[in-house]
Protein backbone atom coordinates (compact mmCIF):
# COMPACT_ATOMS: atom_id res chain seq x y z
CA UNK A 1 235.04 54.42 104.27
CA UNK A 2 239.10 54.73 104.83
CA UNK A 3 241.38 55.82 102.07
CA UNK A 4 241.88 58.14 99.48
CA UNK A 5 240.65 58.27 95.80
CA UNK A 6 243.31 58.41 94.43
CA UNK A 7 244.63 55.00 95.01
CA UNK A 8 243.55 51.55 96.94
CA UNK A 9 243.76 52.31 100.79
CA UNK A 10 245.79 50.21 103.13
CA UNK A 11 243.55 50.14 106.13
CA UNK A 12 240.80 46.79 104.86
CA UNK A 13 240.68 44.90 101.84
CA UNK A 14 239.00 45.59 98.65
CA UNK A 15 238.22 44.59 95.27
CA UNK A 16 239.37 47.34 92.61
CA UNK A 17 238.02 46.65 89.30
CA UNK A 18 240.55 48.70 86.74
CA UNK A 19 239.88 49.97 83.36
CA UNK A 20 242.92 49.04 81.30
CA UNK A 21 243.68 49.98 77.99
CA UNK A 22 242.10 49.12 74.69
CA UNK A 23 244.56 49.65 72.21
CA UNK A 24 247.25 52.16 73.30
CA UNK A 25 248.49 51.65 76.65
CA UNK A 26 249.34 55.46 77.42
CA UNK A 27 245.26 55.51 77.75
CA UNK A 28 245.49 54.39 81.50
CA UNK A 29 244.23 56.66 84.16
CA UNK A 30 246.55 57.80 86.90
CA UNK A 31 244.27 55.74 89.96
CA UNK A 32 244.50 52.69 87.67
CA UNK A 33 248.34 53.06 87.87
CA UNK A 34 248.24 53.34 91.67
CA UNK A 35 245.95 50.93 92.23
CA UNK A 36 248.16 48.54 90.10
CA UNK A 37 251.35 49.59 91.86
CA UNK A 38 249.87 49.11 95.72
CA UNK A 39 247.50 46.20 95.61
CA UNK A 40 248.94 43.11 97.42
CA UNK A 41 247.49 41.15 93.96
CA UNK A 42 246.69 41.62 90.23
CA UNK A 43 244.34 39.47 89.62
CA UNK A 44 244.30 39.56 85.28
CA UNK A 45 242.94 37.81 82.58
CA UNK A 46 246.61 37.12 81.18
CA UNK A 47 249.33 37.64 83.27
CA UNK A 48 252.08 38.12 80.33
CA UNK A 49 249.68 40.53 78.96
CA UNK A 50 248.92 42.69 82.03
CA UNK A 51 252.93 42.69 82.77
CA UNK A 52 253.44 44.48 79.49
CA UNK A 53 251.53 47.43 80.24
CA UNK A 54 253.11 47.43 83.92
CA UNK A 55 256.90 47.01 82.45
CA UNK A 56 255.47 50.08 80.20
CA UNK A 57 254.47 52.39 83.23
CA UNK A 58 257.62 50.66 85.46
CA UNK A 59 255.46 49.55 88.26
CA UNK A 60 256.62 46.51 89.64
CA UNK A 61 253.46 44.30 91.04
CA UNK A 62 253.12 42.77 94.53
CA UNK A 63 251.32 39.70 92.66
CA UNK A 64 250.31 38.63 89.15
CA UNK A 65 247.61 36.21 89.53
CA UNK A 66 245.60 34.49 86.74
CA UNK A 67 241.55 35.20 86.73
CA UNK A 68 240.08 34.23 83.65
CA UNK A 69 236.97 32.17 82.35
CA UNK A 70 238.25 28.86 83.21
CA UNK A 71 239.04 29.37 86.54
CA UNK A 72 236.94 32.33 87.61
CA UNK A 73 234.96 30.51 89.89
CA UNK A 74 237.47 28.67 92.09
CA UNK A 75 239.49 31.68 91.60
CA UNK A 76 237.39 34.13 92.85
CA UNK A 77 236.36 32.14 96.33
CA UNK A 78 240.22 32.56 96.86
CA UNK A 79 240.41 36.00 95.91
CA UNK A 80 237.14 36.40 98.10
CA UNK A 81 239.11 35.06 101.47
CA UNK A 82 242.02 37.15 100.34
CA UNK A 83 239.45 40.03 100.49
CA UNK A 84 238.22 39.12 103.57
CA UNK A 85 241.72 38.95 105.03
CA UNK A 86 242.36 42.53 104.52
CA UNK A 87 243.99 42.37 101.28
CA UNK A 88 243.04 44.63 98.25
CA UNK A 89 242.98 42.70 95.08
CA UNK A 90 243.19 44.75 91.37
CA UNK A 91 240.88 42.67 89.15
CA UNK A 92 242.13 43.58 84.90
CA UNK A 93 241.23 42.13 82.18
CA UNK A 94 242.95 42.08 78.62
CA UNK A 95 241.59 45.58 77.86
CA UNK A 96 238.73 47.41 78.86
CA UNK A 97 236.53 46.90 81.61
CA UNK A 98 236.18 43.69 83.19
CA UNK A 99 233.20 41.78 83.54
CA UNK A 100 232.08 43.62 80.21
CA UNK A 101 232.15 40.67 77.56
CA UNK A 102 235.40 39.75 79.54
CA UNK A 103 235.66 38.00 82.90
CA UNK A 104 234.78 39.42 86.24
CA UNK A 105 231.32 39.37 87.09
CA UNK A 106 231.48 36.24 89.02
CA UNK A 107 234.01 37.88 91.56
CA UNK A 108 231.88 40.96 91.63
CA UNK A 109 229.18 39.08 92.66
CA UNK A 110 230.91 37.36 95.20
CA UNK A 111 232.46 40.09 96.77
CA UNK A 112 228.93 41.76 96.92
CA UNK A 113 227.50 37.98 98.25
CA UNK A 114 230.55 38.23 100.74
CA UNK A 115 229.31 41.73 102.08
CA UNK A 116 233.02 43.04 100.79
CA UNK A 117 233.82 46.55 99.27
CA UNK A 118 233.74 46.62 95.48
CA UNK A 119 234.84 49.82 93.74
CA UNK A 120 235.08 50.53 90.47
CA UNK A 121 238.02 52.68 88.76
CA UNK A 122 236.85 53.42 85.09
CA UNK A 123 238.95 54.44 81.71
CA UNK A 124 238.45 52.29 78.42
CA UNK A 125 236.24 51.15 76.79
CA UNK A 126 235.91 50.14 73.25
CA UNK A 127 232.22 50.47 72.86
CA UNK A 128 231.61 53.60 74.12
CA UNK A 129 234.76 54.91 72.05
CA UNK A 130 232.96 53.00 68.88
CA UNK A 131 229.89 54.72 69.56
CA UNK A 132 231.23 57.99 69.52
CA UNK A 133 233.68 58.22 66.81
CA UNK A 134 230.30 56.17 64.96
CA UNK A 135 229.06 59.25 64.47
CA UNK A 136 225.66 57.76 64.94
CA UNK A 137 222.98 58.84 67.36
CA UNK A 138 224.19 58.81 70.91
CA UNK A 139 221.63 59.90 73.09
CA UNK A 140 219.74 56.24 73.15
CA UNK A 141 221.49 53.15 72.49
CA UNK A 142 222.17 49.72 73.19
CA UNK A 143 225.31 47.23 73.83
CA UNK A 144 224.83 43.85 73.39
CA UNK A 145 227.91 42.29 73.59
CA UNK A 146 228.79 39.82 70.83
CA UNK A 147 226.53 39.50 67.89
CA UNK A 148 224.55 35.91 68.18
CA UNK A 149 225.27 33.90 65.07
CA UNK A 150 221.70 32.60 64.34
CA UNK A 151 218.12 32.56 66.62
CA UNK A 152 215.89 34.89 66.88
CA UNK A 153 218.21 37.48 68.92
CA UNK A 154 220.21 37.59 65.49
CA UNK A 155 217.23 39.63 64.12
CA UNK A 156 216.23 40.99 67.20
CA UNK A 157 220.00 42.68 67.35
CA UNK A 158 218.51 44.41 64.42
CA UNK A 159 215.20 46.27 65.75
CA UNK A 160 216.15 48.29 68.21
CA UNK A 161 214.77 51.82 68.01
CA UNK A 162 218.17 53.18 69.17
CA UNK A 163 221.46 52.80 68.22
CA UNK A 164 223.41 49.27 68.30
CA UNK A 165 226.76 48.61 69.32
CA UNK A 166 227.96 45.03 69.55
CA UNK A 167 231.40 43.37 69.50
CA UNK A 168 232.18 40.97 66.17
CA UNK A 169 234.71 38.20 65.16
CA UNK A 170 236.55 39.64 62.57
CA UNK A 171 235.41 36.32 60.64
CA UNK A 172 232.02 37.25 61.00
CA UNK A 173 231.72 40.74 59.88
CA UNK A 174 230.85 40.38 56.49
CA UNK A 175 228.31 37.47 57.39
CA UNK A 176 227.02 39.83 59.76
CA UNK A 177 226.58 42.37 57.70
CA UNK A 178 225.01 40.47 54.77
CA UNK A 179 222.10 39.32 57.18
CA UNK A 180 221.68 43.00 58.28
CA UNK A 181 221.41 44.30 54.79
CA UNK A 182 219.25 41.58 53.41
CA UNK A 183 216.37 43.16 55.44
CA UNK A 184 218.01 47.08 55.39
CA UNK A 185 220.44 47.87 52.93
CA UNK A 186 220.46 51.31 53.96
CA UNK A 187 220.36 51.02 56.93
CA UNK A 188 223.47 53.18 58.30
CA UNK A 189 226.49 51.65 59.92
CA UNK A 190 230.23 52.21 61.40
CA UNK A 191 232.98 49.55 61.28
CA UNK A 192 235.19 50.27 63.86
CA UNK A 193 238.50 48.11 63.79
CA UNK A 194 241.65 48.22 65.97
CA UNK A 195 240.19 51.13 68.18
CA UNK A 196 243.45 53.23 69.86
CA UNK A 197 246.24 51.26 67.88
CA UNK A 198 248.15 51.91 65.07
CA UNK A 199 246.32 51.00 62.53
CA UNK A 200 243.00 52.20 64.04
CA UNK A 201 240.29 51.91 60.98
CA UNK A 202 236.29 53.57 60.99
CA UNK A 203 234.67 52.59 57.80
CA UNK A 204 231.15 54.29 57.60
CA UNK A 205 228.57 53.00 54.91
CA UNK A 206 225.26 51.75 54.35
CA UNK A 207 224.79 47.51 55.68
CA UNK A 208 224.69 47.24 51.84
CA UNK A 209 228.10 48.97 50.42
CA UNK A 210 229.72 47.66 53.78
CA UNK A 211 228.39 44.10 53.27
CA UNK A 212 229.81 44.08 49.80
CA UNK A 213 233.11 45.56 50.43
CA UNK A 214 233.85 42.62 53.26
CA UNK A 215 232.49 39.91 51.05
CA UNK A 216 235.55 40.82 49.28
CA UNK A 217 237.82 42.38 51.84
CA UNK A 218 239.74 40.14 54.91
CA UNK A 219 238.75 42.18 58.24
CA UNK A 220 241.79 41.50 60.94
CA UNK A 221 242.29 42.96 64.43
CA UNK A 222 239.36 43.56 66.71
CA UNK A 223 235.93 44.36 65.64
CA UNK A 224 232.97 47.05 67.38
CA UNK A 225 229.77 47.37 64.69
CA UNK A 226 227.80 50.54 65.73
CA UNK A 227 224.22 50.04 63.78
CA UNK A 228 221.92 53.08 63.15
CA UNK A 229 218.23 52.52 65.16
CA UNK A 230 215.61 50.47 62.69
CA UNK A 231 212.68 52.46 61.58
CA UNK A 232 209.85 52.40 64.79
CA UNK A 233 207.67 49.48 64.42
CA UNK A 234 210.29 47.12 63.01
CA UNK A 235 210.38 43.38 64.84
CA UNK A 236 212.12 40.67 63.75
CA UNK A 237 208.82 38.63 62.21
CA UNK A 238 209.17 41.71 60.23
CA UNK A 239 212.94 41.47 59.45
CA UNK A 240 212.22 38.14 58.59
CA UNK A 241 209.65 38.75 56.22
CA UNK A 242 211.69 41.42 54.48
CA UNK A 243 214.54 38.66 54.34
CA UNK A 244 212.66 36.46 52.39
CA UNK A 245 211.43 39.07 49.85
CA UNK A 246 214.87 39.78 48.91
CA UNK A 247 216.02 36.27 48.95
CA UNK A 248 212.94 35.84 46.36
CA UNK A 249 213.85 39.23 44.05
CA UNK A 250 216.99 37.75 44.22
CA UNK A 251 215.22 34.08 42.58
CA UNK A 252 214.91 31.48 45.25
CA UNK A 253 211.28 29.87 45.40
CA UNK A 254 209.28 31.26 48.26
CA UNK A 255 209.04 28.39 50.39
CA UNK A 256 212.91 27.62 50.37
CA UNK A 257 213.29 31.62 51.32
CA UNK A 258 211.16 31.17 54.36
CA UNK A 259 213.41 27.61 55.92
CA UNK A 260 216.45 29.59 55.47
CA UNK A 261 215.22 32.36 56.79
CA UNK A 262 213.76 30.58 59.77
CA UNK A 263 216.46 28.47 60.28
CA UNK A 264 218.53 32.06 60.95
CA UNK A 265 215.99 33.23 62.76
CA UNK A 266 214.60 30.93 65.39
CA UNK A 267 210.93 32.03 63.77
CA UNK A 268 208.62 29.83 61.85
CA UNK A 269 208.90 29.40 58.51
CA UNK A 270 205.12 28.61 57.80
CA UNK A 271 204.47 32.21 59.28
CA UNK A 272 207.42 34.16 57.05
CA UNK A 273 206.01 32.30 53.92
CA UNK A 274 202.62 33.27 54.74
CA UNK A 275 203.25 36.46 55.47
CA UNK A 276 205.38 37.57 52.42
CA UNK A 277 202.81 35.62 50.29
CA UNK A 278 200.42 37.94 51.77
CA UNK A 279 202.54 40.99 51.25
C-alpha cells in the first residue's frame, strides 16, 4: 500500500471516508484537512455546507461534488470509475461519519464490490460524544440510529440490557419519551441537544420528569437520547403489558388499553389484554 497516513496518496485512487464535524468545526482532525485539501473530488452531502467548513480551514477544493440520498446510487457508479481511474475521492457528509444514519454506505459497498481501496479517517461523532457526556453505562451499549415511530422495534428500542443511544426529531422527543416512561418512569435517561455548538444542552432525568418537562417544553436543534439498560428479562410483550397497566391506573377500560397499545406496538392486542388481566 503507497502513501502516507497522514494524507490521501497520489500514486492510485481511493475512497477516503472523512469524519467532519458535529457541531464546532475546529473539531476536524489534521488527516481530514489534508485529505480535503489533496483529493481530486469532495464528494459531500451538501456542497454549500461542506464549503463552509473548507472556507473556515482556507483549503481550496479540487472538486465539490454532490453525494446524497437521492442520487447516491448513480452517483457512486461515477465516483466508482473515477476510483478506478486513479483518482482519490473524499466522501463527507453534513457532520459526522458518513454512512452512519447519513449517506455513504452504498459507495462503500461499491468500492469494496469494485475490489477498490476504502479507508476510513475517523473524528466525530455525535453518538459516541452523547454516550459519554450521558454519563450512563459505557462498557455495553447499543446505537440504533433513529428511533422507529410505532411497531414492535418501538418497544424493542426499549429492552436492551445495555445502554441505548438513538438519534430523535426534535418533534418527537417528548412523544418518545412519553412511550418510554409509560412502561419505566424511572428508567434513567440523557437528552443531549446541539452536541459541540453554542448552545450545547445535556438534560439528565428519569423517562418520567423528562417526559413531562417536553410535554411542555419546545426541543430545537439536533437530538441524541442515551437510555439507561432495562432491567434483565424485560421484552417488549412485557413493555407492552406494563403499558397497558398504566394506561388503565390512569382510567381507560382494559380492552381499549390493549388496541392502543398494540397498535404502537406491532403486538397483539388479545395477548396484552390477556396478559394484564392475568397480572
Amino acid at each position: 500500500m503507497s502513501g502516507t497516513r497522514g494524507g490521501p496518496a497520489r500514486a492510485g485512487g481511493r475512497l477516503l471516508v472523512c469524519a467532519t464535524p458535529i457541531g464546532n468545526l475546529d473539531d476536524v482532525t489534521l488527516r481530514v484537512l489534508a485529505a480535503l485539501r489533496d483529493a481530486d473530488v469532495v464528494a459531500c452531502e451538501d456542497t454549500r455546507h461542506t464549503r463552509g467548513l473548507l472556507d473556515r480551514h482556507g483549503i481550496a477544493a479540487r472538486a465539490l461534488l454532490s453525494y446524497h440520498e437521492h442520487n447516491e446510487r448513480a452517483r457512486s457508479e461515477e465516483l466508482v470509475r473515477r476510483i478506478a481511474g486513479g483518482e482519490v475521492v473524499a466522501l463527507v457528509s453534513d457532520a459526522g461519519m458518513p454512512s452512519v444514519s447519513d449517506p455513504g454506505w452504498v459507495l462503500i459497498d461499491a468500492c469494496w464490490a469494485a475490489g477498490q481501496r476504502v479507508e476510513v479517517l475517523p473524528g466525530p461523532s455525535a453518538a459516541v460524544t452523547a454516550l459519554v457526556v450521558s454519563g450512563l453505562p459505557a462498557e455495553r451499549w447499543r446505537f440504533v440510529g433513529f428511533l422507529p415511530r410505532r411497531g414492535g422495534a418501538l418497544a424493542d428500542s426499549f429492552t436492551a440490557e445495555e445502554t441505548t443511544v438513538a438519534y430523535e426529531s426534535p418533534r418527537r422527543v417528548g412523544a418518545s419519551l412519553a412511550a418510554l416512561a409509560a412502561v419505566d418512569a424511572e428508567r434513567p435517561v440523557a437528552v443531549c441537544r446541539e452536541l459541540t455548538k453554542l448552545h450545547e444542552e445535556v438534560v439528565r432525568g428519569t423517562a418520567g420528569a423528562l417526559a413531562a418537562r417536553y410535554q411542555e417544553e419546545a426541543v430545537r436543534g439536533e437530538v441524541v437520547l442515551v437510555i439507561g439498560a432495562a432491567p434483565p428479562g424485560v421484552t417488549g410483550v412485557a413493555v407492552g403489558r406494563a403499558a397497558v397497566g398504566r394506561l388503565v391506573a390512569s382510567g381507560a377500560r382494559r380492552r381499549e388499553a390493549a388496541k392502543v397499545v398494540a397498535e404502537l406496538t406491532g403486538g397483539s392486542a388479545n395477548e396484552l389484554y390477556e396478559g394484564e388481566a392475568r397480572g
